[in-house]
N, C-alpha and C. Protein backbone atom coordinates (compact mmCIF):
# COMPACT_ATOMS: atom_id res chain seq x y z
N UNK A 1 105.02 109.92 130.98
CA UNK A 1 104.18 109.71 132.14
C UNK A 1 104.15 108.25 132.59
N UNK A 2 104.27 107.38 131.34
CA UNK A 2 104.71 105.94 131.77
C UNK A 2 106.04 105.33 132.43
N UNK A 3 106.50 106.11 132.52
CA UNK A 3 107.93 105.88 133.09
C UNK A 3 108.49 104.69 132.11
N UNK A 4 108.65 104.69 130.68
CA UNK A 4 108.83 103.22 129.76
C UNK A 4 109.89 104.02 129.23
N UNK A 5 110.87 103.21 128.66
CA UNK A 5 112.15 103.46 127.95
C UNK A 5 111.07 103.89 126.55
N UNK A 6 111.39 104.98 125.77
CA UNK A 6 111.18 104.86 124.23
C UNK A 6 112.67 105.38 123.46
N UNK A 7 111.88 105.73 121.99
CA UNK A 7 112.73 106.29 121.06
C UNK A 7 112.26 107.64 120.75
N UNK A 8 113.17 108.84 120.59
CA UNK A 8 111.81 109.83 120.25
C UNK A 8 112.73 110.27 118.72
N UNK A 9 112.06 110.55 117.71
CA UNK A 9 112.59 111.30 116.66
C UNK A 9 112.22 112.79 116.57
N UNK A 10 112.95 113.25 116.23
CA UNK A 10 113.17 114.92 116.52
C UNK A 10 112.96 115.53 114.89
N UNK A 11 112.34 116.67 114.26
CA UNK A 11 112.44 117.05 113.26
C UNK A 11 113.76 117.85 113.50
N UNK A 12 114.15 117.56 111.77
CA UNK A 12 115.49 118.53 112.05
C UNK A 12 115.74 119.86 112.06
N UNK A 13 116.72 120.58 113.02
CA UNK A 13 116.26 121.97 113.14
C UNK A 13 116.13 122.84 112.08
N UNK A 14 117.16 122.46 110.52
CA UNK A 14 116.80 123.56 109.78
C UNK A 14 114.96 123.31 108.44
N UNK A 15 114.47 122.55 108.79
CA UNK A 15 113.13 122.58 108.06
C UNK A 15 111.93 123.09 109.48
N UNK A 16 112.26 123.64 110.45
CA UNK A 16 111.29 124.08 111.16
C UNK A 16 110.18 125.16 110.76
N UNK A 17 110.99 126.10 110.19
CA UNK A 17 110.36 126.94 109.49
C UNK A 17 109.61 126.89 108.03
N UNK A 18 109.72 125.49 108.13
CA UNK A 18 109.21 125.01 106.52
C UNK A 18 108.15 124.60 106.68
N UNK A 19 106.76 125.44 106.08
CA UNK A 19 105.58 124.87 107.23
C UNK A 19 104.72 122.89 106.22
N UNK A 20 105.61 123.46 104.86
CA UNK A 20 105.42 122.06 104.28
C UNK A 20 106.25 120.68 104.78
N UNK A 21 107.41 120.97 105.03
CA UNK A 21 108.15 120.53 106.36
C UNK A 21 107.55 119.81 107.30
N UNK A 22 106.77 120.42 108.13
CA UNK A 22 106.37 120.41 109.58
C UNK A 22 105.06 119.12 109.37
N UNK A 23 104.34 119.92 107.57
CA UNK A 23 103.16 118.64 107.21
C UNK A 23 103.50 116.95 107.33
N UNK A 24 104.96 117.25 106.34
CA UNK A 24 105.42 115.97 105.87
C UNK A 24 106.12 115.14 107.09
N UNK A 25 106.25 116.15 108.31
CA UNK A 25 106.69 115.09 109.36
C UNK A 25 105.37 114.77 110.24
N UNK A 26 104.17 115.51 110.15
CA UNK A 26 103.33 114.99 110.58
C UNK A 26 102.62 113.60 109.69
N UNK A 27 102.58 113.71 108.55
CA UNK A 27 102.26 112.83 107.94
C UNK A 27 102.88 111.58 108.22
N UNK A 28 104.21 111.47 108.39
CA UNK A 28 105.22 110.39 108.72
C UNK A 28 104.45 109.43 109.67
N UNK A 29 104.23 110.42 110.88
CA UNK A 29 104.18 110.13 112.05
C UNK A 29 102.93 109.08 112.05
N UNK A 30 101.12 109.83 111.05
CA UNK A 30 100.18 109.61 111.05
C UNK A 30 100.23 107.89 110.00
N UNK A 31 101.01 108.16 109.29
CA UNK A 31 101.68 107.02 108.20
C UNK A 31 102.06 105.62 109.03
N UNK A 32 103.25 106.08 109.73
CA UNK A 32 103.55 104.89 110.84
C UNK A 32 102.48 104.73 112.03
N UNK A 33 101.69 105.18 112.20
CA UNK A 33 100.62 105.09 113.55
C UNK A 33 99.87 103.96 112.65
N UNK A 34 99.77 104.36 111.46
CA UNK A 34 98.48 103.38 110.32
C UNK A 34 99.01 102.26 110.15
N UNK A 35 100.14 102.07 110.17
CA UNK A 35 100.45 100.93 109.59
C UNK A 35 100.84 99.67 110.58
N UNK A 36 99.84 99.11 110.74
CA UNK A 36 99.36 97.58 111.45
C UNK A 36 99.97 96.46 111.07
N UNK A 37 101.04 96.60 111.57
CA UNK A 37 102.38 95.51 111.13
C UNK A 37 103.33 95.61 112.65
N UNK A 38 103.53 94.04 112.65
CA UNK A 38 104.46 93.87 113.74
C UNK A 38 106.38 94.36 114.01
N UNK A 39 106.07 94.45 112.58
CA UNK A 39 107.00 94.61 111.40
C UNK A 39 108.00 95.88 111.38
N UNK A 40 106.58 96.94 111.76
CA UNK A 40 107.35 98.00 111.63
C UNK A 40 107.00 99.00 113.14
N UNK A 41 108.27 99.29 113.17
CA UNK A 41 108.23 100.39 114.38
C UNK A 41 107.09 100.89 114.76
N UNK A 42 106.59 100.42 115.99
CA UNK A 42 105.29 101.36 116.26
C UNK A 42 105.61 102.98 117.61
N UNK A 43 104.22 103.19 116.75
CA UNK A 43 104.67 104.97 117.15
C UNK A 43 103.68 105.03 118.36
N UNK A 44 104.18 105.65 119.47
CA UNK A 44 102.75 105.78 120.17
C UNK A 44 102.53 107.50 120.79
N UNK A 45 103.16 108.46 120.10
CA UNK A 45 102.99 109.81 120.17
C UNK A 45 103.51 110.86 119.18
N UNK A 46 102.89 111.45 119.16
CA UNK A 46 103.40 112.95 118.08
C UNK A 46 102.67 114.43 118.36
N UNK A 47 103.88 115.38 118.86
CA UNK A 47 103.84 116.91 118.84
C UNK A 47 104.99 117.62 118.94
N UNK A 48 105.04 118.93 119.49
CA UNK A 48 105.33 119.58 119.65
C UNK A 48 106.23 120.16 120.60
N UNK A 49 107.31 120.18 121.40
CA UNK A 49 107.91 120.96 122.70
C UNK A 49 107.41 121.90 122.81
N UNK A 50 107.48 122.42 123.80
CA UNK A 50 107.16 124.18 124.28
C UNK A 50 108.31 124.92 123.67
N UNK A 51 109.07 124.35 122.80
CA UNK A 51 110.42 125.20 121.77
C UNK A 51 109.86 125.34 120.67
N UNK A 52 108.77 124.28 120.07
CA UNK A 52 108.36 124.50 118.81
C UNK A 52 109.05 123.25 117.83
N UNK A 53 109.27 122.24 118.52
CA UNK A 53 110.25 121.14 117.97
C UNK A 53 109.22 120.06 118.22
N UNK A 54 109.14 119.94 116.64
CA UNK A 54 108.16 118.64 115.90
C UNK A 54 109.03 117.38 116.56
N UNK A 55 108.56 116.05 116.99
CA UNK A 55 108.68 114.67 117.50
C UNK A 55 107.72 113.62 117.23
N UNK A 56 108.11 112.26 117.06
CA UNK A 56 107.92 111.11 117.07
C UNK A 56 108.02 110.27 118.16
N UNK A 57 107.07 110.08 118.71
CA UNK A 57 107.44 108.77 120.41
C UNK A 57 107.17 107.40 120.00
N UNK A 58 108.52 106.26 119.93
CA UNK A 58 108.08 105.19 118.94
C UNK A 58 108.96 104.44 119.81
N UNK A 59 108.14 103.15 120.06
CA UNK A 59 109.18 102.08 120.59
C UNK A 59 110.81 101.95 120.79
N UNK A 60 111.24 101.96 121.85
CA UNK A 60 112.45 101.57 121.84
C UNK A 60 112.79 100.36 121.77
N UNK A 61 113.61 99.93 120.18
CA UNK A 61 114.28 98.57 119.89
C UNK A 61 115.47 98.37 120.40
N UNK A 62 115.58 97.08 120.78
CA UNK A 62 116.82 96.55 120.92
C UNK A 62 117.67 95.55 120.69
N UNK A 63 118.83 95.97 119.56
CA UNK A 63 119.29 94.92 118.48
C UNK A 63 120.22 95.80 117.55
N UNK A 64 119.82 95.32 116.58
CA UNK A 64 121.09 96.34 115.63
C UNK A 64 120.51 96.23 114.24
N UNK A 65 121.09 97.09 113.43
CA UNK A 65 121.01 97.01 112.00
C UNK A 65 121.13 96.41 111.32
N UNK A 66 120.55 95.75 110.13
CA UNK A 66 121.42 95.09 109.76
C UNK A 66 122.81 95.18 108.69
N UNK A 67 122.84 96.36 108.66
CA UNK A 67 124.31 97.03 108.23
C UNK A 67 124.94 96.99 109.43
N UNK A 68 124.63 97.22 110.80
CA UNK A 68 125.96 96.59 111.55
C UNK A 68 126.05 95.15 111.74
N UNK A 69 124.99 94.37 111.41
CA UNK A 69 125.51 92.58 111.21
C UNK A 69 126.05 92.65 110.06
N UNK A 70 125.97 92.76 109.20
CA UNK A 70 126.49 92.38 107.78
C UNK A 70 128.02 92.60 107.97
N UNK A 71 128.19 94.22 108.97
CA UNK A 71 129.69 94.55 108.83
C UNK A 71 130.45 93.97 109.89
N UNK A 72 129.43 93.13 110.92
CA UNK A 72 130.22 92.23 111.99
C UNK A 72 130.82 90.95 111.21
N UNK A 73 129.80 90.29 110.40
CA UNK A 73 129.69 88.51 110.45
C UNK A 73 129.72 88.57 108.90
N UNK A 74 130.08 89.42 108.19
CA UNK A 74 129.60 89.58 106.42
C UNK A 74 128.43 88.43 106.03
N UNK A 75 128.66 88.40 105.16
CA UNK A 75 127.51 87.16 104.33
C UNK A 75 127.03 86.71 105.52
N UNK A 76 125.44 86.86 105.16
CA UNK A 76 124.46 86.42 106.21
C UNK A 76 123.81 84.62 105.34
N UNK A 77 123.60 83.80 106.01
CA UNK A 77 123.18 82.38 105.37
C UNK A 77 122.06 82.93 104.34
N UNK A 78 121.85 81.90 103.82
CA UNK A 78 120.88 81.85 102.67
C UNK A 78 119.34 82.18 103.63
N UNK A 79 119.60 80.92 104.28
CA UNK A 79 118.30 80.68 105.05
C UNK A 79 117.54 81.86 105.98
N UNK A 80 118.62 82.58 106.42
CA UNK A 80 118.25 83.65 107.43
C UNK A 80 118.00 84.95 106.49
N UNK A 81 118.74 85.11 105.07
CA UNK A 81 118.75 86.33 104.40
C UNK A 81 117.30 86.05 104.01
N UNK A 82 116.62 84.86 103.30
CA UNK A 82 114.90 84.52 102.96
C UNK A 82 113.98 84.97 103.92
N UNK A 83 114.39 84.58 104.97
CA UNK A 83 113.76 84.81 106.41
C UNK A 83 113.25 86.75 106.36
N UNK A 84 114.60 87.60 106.53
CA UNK A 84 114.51 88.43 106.70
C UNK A 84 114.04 89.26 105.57
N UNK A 85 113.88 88.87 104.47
CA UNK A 85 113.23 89.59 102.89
C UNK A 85 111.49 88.84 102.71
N UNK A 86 110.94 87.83 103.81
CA UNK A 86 109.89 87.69 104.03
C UNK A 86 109.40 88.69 104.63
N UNK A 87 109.86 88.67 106.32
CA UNK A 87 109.37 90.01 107.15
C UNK A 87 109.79 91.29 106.22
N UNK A 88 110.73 92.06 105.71
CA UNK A 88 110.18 93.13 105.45
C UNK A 88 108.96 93.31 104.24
N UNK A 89 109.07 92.00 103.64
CA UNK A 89 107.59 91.97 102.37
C UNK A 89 106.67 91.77 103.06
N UNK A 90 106.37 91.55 104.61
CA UNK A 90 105.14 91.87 105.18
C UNK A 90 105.36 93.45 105.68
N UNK A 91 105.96 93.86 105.90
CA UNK A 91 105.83 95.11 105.99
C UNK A 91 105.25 96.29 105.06
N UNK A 92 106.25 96.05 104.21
CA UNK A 92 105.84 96.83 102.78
C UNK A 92 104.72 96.79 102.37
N UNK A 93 104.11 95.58 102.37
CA UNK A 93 102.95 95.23 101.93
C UNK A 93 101.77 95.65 102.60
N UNK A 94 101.99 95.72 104.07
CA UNK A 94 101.26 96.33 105.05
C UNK A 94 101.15 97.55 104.66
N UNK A 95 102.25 98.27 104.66
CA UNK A 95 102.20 99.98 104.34
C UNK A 95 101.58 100.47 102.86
N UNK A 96 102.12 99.22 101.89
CA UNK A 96 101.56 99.04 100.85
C UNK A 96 99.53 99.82 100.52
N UNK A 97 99.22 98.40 101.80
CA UNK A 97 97.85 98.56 101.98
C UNK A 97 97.40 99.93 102.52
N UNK A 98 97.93 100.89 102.97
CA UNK A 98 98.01 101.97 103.35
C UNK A 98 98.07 103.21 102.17
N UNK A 99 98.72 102.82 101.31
CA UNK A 99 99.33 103.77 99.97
C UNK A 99 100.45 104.01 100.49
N UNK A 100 101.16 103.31 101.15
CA UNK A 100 102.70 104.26 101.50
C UNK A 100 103.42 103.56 100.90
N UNK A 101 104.52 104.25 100.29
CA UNK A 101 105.56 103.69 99.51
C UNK A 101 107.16 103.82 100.29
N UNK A 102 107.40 102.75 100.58
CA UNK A 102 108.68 103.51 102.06
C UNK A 102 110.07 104.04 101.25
N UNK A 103 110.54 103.59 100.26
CA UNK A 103 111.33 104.82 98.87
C UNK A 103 112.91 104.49 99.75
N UNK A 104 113.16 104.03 100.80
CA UNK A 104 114.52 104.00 101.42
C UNK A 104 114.59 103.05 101.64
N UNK A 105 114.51 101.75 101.67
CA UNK A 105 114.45 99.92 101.94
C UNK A 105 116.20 100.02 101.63
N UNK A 106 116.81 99.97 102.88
CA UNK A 106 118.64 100.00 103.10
C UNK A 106 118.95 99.10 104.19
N UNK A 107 119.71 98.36 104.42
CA UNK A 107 120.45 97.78 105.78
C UNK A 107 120.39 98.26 106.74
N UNK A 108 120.74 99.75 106.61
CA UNK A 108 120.41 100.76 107.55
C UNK A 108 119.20 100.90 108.37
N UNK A 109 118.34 100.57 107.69
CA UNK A 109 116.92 101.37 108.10
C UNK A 109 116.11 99.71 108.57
N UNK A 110 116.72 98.72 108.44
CA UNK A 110 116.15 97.64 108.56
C UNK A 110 116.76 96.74 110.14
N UNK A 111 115.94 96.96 111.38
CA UNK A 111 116.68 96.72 112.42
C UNK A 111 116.49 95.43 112.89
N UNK A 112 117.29 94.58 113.49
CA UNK A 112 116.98 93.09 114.00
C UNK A 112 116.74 92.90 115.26
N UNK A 113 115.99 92.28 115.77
CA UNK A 113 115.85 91.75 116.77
C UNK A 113 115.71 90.30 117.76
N UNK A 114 116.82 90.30 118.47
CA UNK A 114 117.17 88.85 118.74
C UNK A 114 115.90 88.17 119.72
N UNK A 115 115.09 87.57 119.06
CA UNK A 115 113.99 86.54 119.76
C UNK A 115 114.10 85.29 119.83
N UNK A 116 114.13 84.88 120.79
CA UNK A 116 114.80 83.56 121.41
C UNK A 116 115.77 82.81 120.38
N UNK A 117 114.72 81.80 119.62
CA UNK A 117 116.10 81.57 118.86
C UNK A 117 116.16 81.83 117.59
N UNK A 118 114.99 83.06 117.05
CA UNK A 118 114.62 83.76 115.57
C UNK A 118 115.10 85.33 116.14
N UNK A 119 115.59 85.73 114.65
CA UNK A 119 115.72 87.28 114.20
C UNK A 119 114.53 87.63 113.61
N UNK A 120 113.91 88.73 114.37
CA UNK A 120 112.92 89.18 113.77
C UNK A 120 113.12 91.02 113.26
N UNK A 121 112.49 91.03 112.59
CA UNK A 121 112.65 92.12 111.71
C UNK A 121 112.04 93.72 111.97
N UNK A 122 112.03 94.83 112.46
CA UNK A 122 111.31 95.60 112.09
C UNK A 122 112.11 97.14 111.23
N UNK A 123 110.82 97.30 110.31
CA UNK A 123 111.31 98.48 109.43
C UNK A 123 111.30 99.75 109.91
N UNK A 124 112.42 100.77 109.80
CA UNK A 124 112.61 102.02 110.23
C UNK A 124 112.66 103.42 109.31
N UNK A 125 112.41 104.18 109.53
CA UNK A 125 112.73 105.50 108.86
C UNK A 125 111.82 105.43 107.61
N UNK A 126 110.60 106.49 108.20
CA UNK A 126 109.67 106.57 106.60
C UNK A 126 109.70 107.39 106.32
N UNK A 127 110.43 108.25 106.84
CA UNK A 127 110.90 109.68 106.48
C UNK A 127 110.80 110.28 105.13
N UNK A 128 111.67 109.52 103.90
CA UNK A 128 111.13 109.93 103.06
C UNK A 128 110.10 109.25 102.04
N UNK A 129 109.72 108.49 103.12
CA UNK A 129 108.34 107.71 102.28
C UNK A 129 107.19 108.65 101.15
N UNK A 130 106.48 108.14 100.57
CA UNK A 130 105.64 108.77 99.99
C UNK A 130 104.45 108.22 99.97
N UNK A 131 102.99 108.73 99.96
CA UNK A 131 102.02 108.50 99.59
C UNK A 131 101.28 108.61 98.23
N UNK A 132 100.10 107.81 97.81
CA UNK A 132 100.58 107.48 95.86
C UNK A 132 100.14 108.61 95.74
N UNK A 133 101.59 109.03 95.09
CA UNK A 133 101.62 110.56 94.33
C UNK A 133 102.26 111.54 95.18
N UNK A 134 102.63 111.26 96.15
CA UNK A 134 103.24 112.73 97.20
C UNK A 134 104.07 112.42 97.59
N UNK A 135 105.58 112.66 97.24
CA UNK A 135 106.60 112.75 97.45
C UNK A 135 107.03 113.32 98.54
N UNK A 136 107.69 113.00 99.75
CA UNK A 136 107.80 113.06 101.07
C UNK A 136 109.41 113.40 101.07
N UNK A 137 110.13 114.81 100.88
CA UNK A 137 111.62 114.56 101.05
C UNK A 137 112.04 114.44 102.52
N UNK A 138 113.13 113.89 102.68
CA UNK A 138 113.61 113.72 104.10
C UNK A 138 113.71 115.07 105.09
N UNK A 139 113.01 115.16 106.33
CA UNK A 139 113.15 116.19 107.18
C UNK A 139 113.38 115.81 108.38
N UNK A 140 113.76 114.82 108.94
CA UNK A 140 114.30 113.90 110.30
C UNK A 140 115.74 113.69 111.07
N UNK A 141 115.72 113.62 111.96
CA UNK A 141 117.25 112.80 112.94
C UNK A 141 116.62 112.46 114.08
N UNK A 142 116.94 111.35 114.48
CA UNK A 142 116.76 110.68 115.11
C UNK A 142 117.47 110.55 116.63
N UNK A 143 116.51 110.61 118.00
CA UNK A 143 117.52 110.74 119.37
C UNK A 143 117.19 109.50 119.71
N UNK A 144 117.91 109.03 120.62
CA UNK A 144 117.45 107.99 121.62
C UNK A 144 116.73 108.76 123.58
N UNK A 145 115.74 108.26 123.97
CA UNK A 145 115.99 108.83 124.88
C UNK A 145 115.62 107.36 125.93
């Protein structure tokens, strides 16, 4: 209704019928809404299609992975690799404060963003995060829209 570029994440089609499934991607969703960090992807919707297809409405970033820098420019400096293992220890720590345990911390899931003349950091995919004691297996893919 905002007419704004986002990201939407899609549950994947074969756990639809999994109604523990359907919890653990709501939980995701309610997980990343909580967690008050600049740090990490913010979410600003979650339901349903008129198909019955669970979603995530979360900022659209723009930048890259840092598994696709690493595999552009290899070895990242000392100085910038400190940099970037600060921001995601504010993250973690954020979610931390939450009880979430994010269980996937990969290159992959860790996206950059070019700000003026700093890379700043935010964390992706809590998919199979957990809360203390509840094991969250992966039920996600991800669209751009």
């Amino acid at each position: 209704m905002l007419d704004a570029p986002v990201a939407v994440k899609f549950m994947s089609d074969g756990f639809l019928s999994n109604p523990e499934a359907l919890e653990w991607f709501r939980r995701e969703a309610a997980a990343l809404a909580c967690i008050k960090s600049p740090h990490v992807v913010q979410v600003f919707d979650f339901g349903v299609t008129r198909g019955g297809l669970p979603y995530i409405v979360m900022e659209l970033l723009e930048g890259e992975t840092l598994q696709d820098r690493i595999e552009r420019y290899g070895r990242l400096p000392a100085r910038l690799t400190i940099d970037l293992v600060r921001q995601v220890g504010i993250a973690l720590s954020k979610a931390h404060d939450q009880g979430i345990v994010h269980r996937d911390i990969k290159p992959e899931n860790l996206f950059l963003i070019e700000a003026e003349h700093d890379i700043f950091v935010k964390v992706l995919d809590f998919g199979i995060a957990s809360q203390i004691g509840v094991g969250v297996p992966p039920v996600t893919g991800t669209r751009q829209n």
